[in-house]
N, C-alpha and C. Protein backbone atom coordinates (compact mmCIF):
# COMPACT_ATOMS: atom_id res chain seq x y z
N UNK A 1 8.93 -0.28 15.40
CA UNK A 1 9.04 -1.51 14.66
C UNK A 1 9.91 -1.26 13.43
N UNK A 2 10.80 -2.17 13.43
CA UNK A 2 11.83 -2.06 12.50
C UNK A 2 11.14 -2.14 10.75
N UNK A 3 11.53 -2.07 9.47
CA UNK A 3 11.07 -1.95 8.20
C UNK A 3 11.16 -3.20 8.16
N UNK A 4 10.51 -4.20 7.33
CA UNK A 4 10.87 -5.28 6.81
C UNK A 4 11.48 -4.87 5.38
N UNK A 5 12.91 -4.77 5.35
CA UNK A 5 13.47 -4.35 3.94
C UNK A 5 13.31 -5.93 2.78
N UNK A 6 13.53 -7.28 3.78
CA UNK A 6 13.36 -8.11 2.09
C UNK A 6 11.89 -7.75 1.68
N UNK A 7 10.74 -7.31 2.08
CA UNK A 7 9.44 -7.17 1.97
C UNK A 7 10.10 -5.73 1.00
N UNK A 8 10.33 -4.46 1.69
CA UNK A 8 10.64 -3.66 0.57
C UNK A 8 11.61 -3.82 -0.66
N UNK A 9 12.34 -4.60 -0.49
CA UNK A 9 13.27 -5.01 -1.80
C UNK A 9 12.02 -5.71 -2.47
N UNK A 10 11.54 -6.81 -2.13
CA UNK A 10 10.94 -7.05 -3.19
C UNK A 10 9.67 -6.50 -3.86
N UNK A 11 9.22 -5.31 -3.20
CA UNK A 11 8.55 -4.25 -3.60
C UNK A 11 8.90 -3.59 -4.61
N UNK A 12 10.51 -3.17 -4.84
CA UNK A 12 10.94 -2.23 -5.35
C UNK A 12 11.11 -2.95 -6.89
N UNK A 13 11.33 -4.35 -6.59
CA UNK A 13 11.65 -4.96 -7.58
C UNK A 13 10.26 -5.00 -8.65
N UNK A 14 9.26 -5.41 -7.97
CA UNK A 14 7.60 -4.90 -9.03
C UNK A 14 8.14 -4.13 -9.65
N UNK A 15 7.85 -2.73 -8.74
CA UNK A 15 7.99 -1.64 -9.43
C UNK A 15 8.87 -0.78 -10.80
N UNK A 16 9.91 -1.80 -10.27
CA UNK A 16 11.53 -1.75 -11.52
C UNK A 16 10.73 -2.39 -12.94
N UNK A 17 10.04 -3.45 -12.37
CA UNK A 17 9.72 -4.03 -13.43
C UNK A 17 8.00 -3.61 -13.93
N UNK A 18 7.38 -2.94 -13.54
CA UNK A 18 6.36 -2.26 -14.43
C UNK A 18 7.01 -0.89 -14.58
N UNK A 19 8.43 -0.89 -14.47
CA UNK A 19 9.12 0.60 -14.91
C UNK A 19 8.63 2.00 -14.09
N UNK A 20 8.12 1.71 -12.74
CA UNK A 20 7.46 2.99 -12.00
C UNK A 20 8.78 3.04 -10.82
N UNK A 21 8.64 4.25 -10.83
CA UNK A 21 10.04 4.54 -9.65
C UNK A 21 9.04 5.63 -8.86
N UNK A 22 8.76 4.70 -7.60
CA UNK A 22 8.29 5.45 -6.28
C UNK A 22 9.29 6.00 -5.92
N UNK A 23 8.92 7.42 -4.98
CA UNK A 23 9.29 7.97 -4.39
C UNK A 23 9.46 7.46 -2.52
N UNK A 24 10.17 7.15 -1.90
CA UNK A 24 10.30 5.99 -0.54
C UNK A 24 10.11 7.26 0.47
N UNK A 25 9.00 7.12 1.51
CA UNK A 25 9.06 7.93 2.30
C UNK A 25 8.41 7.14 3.79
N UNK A 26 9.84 7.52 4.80
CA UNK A 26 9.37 6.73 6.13
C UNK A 26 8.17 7.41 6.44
N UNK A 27 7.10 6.90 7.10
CA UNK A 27 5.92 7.72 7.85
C UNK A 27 5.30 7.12 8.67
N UNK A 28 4.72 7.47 9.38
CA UNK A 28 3.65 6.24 11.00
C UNK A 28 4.47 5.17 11.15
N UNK A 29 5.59 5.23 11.27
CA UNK A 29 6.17 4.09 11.25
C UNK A 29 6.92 2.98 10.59
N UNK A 30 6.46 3.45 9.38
CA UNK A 30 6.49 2.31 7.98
C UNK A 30 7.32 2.88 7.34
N UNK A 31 7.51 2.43 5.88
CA UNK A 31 7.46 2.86 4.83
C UNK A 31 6.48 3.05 3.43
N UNK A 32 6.64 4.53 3.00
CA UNK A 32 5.63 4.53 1.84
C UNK A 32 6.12 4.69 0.88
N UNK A 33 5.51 4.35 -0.08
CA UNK A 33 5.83 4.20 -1.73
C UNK A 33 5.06 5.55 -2.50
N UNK A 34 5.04 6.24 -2.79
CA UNK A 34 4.63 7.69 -3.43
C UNK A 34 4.66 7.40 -4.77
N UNK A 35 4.03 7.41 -5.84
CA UNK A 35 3.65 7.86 -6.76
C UNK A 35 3.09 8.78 -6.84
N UNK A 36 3.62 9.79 -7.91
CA UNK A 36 2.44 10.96 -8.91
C UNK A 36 2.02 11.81 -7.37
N UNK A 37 3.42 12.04 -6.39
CA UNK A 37 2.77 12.68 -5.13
C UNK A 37 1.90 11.82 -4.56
N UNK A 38 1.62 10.88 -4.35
CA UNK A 38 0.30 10.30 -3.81
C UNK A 38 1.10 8.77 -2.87
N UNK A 39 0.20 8.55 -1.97
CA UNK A 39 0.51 7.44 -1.49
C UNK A 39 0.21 6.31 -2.31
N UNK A 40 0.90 5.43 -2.56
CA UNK A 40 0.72 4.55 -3.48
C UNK A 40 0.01 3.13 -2.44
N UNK A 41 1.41 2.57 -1.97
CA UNK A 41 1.14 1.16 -0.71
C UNK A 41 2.28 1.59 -0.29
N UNK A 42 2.10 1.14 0.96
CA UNK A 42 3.36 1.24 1.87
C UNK A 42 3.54 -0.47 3.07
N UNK A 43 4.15 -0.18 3.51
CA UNK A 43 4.84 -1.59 4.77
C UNK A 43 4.33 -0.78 5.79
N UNK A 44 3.44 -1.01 6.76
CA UNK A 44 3.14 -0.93 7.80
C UNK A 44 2.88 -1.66 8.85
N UNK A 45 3.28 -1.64 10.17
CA UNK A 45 2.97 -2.84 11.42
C UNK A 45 2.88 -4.24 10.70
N UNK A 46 3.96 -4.46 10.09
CA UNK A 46 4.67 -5.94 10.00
C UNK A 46 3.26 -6.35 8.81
N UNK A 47 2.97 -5.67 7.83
CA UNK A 47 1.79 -5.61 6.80
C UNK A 47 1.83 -4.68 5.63
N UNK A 48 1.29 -4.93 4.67
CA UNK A 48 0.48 -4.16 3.42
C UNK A 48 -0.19 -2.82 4.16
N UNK A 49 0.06 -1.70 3.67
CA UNK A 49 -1.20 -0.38 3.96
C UNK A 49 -1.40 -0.49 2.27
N UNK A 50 -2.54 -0.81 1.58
CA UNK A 50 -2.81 -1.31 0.55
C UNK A 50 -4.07 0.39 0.23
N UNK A 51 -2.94 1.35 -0.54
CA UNK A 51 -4.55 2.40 -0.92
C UNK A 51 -5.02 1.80 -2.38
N UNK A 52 -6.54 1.65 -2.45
CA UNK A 52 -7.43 0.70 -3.28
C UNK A 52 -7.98 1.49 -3.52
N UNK A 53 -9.49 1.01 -5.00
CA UNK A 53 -10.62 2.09 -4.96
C UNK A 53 -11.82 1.87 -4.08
N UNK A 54 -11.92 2.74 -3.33
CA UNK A 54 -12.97 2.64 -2.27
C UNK A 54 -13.87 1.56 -2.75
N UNK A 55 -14.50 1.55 -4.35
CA UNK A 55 -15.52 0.95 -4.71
C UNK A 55 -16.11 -0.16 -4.61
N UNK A 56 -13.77 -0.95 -4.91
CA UNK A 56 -13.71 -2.32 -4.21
C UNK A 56 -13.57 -2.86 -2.52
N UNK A 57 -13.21 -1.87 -1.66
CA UNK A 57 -12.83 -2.74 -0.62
C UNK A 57 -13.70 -3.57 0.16
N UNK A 58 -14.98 -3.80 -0.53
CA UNK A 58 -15.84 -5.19 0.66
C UNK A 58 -15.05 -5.83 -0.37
N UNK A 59 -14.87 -6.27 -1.93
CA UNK A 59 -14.71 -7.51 -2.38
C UNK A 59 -12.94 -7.74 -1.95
N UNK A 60 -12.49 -6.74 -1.63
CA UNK A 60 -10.57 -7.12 -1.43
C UNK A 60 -10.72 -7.41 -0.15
N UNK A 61 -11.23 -7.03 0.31
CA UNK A 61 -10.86 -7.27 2.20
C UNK A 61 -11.68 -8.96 2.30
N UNK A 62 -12.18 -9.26 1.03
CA UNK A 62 -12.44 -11.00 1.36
C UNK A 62 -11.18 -11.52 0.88
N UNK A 63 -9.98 -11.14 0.51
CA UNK A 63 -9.06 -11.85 0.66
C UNK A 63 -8.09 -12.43 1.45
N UNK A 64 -7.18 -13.60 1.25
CA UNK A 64 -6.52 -14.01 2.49
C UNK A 64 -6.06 -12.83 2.97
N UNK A 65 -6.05 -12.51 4.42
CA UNK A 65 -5.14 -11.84 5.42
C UNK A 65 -5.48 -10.14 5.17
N UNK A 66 -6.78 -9.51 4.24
CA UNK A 66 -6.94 -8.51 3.67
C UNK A 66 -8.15 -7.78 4.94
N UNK A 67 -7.97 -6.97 5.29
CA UNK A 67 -9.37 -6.24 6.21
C UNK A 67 -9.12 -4.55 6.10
N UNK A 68 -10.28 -3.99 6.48
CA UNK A 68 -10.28 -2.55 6.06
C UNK A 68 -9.22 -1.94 7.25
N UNK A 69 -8.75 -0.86 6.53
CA UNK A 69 -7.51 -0.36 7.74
C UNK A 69 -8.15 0.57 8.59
N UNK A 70 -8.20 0.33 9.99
CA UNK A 70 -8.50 1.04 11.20
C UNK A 70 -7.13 1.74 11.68
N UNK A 71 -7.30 3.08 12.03
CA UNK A 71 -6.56 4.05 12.26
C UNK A 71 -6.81 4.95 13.39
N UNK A 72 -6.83 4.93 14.18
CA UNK A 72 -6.92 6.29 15.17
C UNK A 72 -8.49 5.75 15.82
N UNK A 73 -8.87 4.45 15.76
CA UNK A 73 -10.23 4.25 16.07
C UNK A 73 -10.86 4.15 14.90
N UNK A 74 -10.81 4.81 13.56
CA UNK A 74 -11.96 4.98 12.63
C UNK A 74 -11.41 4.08 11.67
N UNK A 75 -12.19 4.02 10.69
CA UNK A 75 -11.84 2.99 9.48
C UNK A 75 -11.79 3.95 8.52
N UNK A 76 -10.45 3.68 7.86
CA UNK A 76 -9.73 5.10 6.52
C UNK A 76 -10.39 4.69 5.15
N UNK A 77 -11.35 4.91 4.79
CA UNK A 77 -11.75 5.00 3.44
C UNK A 77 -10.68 4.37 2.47
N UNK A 78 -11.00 3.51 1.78
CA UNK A 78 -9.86 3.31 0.22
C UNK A 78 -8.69 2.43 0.95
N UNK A 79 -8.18 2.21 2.11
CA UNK A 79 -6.57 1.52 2.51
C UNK A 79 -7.27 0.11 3.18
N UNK A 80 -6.54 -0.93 2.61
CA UNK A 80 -6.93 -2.18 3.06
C UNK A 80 -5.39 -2.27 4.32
N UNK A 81 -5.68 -3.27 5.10
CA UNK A 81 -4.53 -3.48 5.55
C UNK A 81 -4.76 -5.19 5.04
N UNK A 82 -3.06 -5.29 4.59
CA UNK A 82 -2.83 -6.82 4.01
C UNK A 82 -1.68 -7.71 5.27
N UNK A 83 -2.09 -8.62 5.56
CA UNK A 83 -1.54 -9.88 7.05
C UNK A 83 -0.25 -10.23 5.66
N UNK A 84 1.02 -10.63 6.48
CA UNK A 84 2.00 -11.38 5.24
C UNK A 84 1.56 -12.16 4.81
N UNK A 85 0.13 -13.26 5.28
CA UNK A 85 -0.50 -14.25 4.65
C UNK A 85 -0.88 -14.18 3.31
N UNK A 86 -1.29 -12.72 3.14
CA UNK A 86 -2.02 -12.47 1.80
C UNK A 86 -1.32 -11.74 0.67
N UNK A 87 0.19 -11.77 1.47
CA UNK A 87 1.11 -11.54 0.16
C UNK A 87 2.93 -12.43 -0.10
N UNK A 88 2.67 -12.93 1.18
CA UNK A 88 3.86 -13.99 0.90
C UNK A 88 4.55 -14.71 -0.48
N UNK A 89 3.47 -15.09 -1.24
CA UNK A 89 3.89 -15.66 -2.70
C UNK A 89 3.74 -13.95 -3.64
N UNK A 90 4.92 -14.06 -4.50
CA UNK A 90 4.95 -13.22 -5.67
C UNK A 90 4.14 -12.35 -5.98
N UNK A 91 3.03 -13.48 -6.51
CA UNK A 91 1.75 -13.47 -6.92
C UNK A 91 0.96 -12.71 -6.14
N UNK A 92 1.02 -12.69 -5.02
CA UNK A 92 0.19 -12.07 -3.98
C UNK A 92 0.54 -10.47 -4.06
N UNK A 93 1.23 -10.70 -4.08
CA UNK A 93 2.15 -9.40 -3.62
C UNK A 93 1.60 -8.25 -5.14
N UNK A 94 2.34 -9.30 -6.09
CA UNK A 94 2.28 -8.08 -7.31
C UNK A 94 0.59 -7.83 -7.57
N UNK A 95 -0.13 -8.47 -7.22
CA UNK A 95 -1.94 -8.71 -6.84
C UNK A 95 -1.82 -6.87 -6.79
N UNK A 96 -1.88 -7.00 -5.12
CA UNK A 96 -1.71 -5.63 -4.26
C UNK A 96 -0.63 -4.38 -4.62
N UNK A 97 -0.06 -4.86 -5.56
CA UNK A 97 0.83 -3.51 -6.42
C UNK A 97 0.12 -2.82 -7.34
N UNK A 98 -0.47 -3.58 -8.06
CA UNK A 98 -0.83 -3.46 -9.57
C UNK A 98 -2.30 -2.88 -8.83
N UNK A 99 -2.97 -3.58 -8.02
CA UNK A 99 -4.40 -2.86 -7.79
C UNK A 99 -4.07 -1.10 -7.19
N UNK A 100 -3.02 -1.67 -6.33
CA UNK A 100 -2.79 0.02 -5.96
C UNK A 100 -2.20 1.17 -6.96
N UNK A 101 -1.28 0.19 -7.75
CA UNK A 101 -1.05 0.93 -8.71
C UNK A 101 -2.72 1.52 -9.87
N UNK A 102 -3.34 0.41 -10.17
CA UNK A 102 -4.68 1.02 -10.66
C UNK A 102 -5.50 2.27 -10.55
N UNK A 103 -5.18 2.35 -9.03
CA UNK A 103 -6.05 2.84 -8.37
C UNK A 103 -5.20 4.52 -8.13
N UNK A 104 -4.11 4.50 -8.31
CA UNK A 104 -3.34 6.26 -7.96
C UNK A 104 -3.83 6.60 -9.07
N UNK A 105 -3.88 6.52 -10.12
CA UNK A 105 -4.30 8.26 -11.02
C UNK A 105 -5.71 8.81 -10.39
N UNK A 106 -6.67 7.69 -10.18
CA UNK A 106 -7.69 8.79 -9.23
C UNK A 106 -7.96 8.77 -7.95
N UNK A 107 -6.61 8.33 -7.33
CA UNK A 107 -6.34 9.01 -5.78
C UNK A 107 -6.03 10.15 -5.87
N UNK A 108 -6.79 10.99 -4.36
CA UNK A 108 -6.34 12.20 -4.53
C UNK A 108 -4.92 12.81 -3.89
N UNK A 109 -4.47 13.57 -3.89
CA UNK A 109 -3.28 13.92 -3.43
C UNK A 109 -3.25 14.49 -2.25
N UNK A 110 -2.87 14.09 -0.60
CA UNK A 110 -2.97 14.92 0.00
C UNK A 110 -2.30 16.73 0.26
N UNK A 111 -3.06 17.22 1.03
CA UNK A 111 -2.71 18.73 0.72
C UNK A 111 -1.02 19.16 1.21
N UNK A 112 -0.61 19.96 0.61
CA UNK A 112 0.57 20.15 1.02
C UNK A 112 0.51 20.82 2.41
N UNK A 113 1.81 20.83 3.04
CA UNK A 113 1.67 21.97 4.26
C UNK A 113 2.30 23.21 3.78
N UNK A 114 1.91 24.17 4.43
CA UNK A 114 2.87 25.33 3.77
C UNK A 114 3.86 25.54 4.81
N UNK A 115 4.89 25.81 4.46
CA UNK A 115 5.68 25.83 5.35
C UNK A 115 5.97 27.75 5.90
């Protein structure tokens, strides 16, 4: 599945404008947004991969088009997946930036590989 780049342009554009410069990395398909080493949100299967604080996701996943992200069969701790429904307007969108953004200084970092 191809990237939705106006979805990442206007991603990038948040970000320009709370002054954070992700690091862009293709992965499962998508694209991810890296902060501070860490997955920030990324574009996945025509959607939001939204990483949140675990603490919240029953109250975010009651939002439009918002449900917990299933992966490999299991449900991934902390990543909402967001429908374009629930970020189509601006508003929506910078919603799911700013929470993910909230939420990276105490995400953890996954482990490096050694090469």
């Amino acid at each position: 599945m191809a990237i939705d780049e106006h979805l990442a342009d206007r991603m990038r554009q948040f970000f320009a404008e709370k002054k954070v410069t992700p690091e862009e990395k293709k992965m499962m398909g998508g694209l991810g947004f890296m902060v501070d080493d860490k997955l920030c949100i990324g574009i996945y299967k025509g959607g939001l991969m939204a990483r949140t604080d675990p603490e919240e996701e029953a109250t975010l996943s009651n939002k439009l088009g918002a449900e917990p992200m299933i992966h490999g069969g299991r449900p991934m701790k902390g990543y909402i997946m967001v429908a374009p429904e629930g970020f189509d307007s601006d508003d929506d969108l910078e919603f799911w930036i700013r929470k993910c953004l909230e939420f990276n200084p105490k995400a953890k970092s996954s482990k490096k590989k050694k090469k």
